[in-house]
N, C-alpha and C. Protein backbone atom coordinates (compact mmCIF):
# COMPACT_ATOMS: atom_id res chain seq x y z
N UNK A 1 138.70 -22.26 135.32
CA UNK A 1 137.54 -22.82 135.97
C UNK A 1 137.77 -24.30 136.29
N UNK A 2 137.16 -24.41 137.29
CA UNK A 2 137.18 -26.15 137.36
C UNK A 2 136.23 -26.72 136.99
N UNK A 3 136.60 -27.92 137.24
CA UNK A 3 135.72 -28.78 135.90
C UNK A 3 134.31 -29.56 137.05
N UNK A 4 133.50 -29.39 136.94
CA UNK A 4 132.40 -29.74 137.18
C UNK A 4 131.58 -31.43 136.97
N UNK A 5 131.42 -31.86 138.05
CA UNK A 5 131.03 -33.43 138.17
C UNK A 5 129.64 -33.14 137.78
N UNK A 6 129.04 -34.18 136.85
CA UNK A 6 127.85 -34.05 136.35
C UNK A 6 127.14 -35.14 137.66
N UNK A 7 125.62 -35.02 137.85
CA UNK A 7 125.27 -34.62 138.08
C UNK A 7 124.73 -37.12 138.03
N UNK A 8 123.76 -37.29 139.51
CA UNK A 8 123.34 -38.58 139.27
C UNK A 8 122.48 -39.28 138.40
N UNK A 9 121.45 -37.87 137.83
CA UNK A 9 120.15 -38.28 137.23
C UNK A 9 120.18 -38.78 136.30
N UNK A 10 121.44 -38.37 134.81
CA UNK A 10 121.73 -39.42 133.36
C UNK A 10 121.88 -40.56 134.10
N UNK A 11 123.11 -40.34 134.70
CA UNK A 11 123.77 -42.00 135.30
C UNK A 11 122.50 -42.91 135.49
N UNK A 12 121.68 -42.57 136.17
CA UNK A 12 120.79 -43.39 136.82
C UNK A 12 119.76 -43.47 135.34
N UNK A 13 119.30 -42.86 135.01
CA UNK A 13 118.55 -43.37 133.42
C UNK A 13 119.09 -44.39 132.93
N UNK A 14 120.51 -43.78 132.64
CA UNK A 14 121.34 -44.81 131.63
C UNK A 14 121.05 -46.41 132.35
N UNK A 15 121.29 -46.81 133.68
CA UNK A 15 121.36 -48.24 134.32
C UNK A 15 120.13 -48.52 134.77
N UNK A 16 118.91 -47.83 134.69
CA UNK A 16 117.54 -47.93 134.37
C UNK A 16 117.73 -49.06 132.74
N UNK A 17 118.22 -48.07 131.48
CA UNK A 17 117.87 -48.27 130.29
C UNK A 17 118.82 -49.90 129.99
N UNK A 18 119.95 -49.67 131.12
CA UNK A 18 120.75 -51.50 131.02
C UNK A 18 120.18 -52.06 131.28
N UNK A 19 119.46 -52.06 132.79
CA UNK A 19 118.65 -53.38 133.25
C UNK A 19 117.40 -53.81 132.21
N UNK A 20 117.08 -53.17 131.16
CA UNK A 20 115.84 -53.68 130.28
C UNK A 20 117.12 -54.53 129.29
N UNK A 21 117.94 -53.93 129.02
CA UNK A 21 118.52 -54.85 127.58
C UNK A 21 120.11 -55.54 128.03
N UNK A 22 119.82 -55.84 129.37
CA UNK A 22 120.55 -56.66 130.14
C UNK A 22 121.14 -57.98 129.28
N UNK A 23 120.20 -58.96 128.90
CA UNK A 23 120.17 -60.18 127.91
C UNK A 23 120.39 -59.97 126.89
N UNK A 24 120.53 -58.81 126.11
CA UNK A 24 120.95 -58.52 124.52
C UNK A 24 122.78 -58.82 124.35
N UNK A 25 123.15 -58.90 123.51
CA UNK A 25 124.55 -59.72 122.76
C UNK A 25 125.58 -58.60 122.56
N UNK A 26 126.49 -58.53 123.01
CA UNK A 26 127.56 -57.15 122.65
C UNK A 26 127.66 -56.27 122.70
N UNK A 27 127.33 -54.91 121.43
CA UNK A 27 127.33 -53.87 122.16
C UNK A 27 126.14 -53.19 122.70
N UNK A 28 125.36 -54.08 122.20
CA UNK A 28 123.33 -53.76 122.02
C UNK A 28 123.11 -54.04 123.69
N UNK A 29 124.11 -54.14 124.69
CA UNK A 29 123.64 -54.13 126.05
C UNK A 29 124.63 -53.43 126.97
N UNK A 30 125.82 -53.07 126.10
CA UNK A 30 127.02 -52.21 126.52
C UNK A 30 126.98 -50.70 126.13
N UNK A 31 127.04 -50.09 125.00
CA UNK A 31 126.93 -49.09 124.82
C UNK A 31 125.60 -48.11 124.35
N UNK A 32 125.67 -47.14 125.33
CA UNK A 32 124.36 -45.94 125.84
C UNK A 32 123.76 -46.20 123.94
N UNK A 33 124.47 -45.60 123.20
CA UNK A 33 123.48 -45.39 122.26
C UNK A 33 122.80 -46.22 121.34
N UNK A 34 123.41 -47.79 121.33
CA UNK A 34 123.05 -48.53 120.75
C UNK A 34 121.95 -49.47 121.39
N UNK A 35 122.34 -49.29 122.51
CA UNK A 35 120.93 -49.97 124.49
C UNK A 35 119.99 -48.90 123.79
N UNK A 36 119.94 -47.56 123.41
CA UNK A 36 118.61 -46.64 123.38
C UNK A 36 118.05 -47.60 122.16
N UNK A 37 118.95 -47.59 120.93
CA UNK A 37 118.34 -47.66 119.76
C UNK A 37 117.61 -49.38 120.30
N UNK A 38 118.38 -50.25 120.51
CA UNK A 38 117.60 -51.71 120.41
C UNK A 38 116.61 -51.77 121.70
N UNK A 39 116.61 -50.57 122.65
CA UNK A 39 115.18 -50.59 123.60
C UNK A 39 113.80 -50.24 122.35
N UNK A 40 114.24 -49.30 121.68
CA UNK A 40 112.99 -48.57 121.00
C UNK A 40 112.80 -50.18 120.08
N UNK A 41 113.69 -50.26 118.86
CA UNK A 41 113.12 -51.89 119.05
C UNK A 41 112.63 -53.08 119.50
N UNK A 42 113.00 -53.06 120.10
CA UNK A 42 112.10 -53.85 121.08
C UNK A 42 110.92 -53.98 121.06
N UNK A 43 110.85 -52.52 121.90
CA UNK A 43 109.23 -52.45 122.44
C UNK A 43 108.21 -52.06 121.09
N UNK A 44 108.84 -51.75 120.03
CA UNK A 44 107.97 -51.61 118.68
C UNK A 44 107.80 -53.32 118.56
N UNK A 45 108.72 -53.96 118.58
CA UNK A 45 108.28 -54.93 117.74
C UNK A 45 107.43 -56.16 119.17
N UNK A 46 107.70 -56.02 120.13
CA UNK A 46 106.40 -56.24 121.11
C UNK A 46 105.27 -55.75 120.98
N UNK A 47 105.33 -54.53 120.93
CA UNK A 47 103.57 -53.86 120.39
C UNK A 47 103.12 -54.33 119.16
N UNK A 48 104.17 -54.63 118.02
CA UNK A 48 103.57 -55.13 116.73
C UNK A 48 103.01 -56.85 116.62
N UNK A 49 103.72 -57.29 117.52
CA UNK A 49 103.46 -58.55 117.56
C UNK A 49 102.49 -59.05 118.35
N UNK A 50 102.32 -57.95 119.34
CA UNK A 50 100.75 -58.74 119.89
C UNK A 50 99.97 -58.58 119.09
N UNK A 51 99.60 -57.92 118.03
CA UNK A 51 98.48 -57.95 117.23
C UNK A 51 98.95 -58.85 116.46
N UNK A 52 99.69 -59.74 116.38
CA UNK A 52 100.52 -60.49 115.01
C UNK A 52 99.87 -62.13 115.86
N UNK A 53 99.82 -61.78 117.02
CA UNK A 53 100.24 -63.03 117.95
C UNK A 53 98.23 -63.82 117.74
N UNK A 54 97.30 -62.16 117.71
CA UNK A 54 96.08 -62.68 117.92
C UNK A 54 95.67 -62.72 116.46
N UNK A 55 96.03 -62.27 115.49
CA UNK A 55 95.63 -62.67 114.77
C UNK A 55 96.12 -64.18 113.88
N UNK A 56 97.49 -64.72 114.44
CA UNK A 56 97.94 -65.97 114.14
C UNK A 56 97.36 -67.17 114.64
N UNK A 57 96.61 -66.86 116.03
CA UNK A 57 95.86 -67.91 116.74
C UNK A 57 94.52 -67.68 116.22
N UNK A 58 93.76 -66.51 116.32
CA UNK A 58 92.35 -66.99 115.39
C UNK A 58 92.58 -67.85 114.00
N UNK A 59 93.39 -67.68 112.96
CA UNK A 59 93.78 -68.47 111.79
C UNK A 59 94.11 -69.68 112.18
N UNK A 60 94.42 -69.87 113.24
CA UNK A 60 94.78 -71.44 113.48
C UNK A 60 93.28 -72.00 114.40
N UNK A 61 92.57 -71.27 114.58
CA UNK A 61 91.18 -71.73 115.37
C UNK A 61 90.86 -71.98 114.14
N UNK A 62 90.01 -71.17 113.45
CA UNK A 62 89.51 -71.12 112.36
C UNK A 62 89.71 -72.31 111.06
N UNK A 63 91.32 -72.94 111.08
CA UNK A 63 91.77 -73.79 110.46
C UNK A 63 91.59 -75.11 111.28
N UNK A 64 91.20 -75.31 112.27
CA UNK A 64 90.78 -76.10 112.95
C UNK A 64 89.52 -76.62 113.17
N UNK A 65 88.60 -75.52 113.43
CA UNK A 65 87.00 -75.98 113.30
C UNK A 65 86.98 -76.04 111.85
N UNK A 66 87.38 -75.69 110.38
CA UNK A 66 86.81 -76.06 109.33
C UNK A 66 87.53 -77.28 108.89
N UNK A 67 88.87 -78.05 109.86
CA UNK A 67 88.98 -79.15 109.26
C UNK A 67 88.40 -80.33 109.96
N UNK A 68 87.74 -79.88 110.65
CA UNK A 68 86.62 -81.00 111.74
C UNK A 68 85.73 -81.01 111.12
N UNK A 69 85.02 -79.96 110.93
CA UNK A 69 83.76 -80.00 109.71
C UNK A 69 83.57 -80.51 108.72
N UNK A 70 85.02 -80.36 108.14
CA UNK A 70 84.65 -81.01 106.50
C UNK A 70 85.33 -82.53 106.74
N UNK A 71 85.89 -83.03 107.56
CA UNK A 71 85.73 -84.51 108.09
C UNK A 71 84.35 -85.17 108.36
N UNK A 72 83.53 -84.62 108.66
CA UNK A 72 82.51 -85.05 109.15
C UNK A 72 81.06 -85.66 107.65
N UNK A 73 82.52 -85.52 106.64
CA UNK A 73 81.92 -86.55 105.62
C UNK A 73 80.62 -85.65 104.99
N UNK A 74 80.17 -84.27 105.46
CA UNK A 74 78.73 -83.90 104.75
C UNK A 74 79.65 -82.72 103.77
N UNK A 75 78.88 -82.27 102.73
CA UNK A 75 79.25 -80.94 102.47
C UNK A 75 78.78 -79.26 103.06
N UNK A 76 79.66 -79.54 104.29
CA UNK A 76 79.45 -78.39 105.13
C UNK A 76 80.61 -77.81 105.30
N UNK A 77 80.70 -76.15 105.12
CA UNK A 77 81.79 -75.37 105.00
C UNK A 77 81.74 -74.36 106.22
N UNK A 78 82.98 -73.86 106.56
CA UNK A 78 83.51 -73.53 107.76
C UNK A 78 82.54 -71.86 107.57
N UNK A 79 82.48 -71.69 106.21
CA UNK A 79 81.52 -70.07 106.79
C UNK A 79 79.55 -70.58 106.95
N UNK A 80 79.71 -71.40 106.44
CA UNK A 80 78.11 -71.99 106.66
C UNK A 80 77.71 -72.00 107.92
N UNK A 81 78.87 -72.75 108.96
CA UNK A 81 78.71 -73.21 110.01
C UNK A 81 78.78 -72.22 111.04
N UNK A 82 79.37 -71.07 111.35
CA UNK A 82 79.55 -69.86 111.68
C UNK A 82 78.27 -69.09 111.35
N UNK A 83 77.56 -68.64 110.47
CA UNK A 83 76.39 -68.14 109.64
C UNK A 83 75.29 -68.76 110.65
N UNK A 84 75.17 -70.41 110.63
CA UNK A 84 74.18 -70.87 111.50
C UNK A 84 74.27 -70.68 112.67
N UNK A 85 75.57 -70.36 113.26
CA UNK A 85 75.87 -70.12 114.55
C UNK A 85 75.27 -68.75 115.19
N UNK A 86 75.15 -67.84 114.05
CA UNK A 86 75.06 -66.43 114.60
C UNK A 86 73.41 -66.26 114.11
N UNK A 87 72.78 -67.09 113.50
CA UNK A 87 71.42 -67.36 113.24
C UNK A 87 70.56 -67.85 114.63
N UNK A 88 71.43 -68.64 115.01
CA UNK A 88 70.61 -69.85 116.28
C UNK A 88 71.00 -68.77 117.59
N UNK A 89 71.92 -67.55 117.39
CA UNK A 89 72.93 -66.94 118.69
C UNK A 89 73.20 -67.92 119.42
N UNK A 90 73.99 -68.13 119.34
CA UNK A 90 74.88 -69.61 120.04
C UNK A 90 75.90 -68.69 120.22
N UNK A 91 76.22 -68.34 121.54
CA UNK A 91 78.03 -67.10 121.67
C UNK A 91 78.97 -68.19 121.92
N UNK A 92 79.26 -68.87 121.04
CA UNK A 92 80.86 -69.47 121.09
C UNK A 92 81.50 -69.27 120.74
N UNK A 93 82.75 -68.70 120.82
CA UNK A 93 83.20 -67.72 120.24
C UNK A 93 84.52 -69.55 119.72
N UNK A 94 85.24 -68.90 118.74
CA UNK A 94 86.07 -69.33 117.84
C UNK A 94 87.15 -70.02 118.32
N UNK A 95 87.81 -69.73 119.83
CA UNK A 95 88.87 -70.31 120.61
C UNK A 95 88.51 -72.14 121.16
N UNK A 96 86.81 -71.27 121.58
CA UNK A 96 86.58 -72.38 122.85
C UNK A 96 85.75 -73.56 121.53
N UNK A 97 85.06 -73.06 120.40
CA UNK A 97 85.29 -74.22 119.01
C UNK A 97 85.75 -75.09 118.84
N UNK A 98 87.45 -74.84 118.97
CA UNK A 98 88.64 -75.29 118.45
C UNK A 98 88.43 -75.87 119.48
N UNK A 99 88.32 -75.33 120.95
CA UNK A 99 88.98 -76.27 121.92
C UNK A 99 88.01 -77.73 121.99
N UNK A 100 86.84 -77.47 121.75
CA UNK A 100 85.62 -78.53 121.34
C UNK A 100 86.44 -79.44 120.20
N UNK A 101 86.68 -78.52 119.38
CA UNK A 101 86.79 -79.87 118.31
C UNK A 101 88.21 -80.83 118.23
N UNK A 102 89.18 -80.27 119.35
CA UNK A 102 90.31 -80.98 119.62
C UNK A 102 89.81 -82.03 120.37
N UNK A 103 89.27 -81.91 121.48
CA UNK A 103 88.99 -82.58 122.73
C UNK A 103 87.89 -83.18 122.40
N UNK A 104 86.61 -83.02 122.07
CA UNK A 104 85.37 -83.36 121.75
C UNK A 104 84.84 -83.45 120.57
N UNK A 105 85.07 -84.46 119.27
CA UNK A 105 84.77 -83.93 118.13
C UNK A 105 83.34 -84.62 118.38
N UNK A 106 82.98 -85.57 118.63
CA UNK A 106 81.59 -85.75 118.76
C UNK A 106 80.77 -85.00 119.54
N UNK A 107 80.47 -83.74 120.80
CA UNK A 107 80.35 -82.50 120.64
C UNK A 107 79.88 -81.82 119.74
N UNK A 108 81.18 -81.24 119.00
CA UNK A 108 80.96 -80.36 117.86
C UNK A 108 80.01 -81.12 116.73
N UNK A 109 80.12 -82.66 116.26
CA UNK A 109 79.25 -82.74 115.34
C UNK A 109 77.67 -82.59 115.76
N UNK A 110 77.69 -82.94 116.79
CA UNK A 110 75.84 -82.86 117.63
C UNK A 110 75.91 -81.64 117.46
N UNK A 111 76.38 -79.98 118.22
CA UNK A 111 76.11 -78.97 117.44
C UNK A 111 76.12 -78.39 116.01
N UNK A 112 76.64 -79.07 115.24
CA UNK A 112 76.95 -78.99 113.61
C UNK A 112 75.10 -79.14 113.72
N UNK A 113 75.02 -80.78 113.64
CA UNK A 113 73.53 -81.06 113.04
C UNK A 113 72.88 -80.40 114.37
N UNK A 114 72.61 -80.26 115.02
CA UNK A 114 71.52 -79.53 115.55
C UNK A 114 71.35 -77.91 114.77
N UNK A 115 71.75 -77.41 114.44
CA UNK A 115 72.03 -76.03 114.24
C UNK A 115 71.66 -76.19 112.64
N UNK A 116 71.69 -77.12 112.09
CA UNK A 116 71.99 -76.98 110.44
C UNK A 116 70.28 -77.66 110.87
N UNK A 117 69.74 -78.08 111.42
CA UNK A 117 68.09 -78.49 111.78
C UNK A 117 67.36 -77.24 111.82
């Protein structure tokens, strides 16, 4: 029998599956089975990290409006201030806070004491 030419459709997967791990180091962008294994890595640890990514920036909001607060010389704590927030419904949410208390800390203290009134 003769030997039989396979066929374009692997081929074309396979240089589909290069062009994603194009930028990877040695054989992790050269050879088929090790390009499969560090694609599936990849994209796990992209999916894991966006949840890694939002929960690292609320902790850094959060560490931000309570160290503006407790500057402000009274004994007022970062869950107090939140508590009054959702008392008065004030929707500010926790990002645009931070962004107040970087840029505007006098701002944030006029809502502090208004809200604690």
């Amino acid at each position: 029998m003769t030997r039989i030419r396979r066929g374009y459709i692997a081929r074309r997967r396979r240089t589909k599956i290069r062009l994603f791990v194009s930028s990877f180091r040695g054989a992790h962008s050269r050879l088929t089975r090790s390009i499969t294994q560090q694609k599936i890595r990849a994209l796990v640890s992209a999916h894991r990290d966006r949840d890694r990514q939002k929960r690292t920036f609320r902790r850094l909001w959060v560490t931000r409006i309570n160290a503006i607060i407790r500057e402000n010389k009274v004994s007022y704590s970062y869950s107090r201030f939140i508590n009054n927030l959702y008392k008065r419904q004030l929707l500010l949410n926790r990002k645009i806070l931070a962004q107040i208390a970087i840029l505007n800390r006098n701002c944030l203290y006029t809502i502090s004491n208004d809200i604690r009134k």
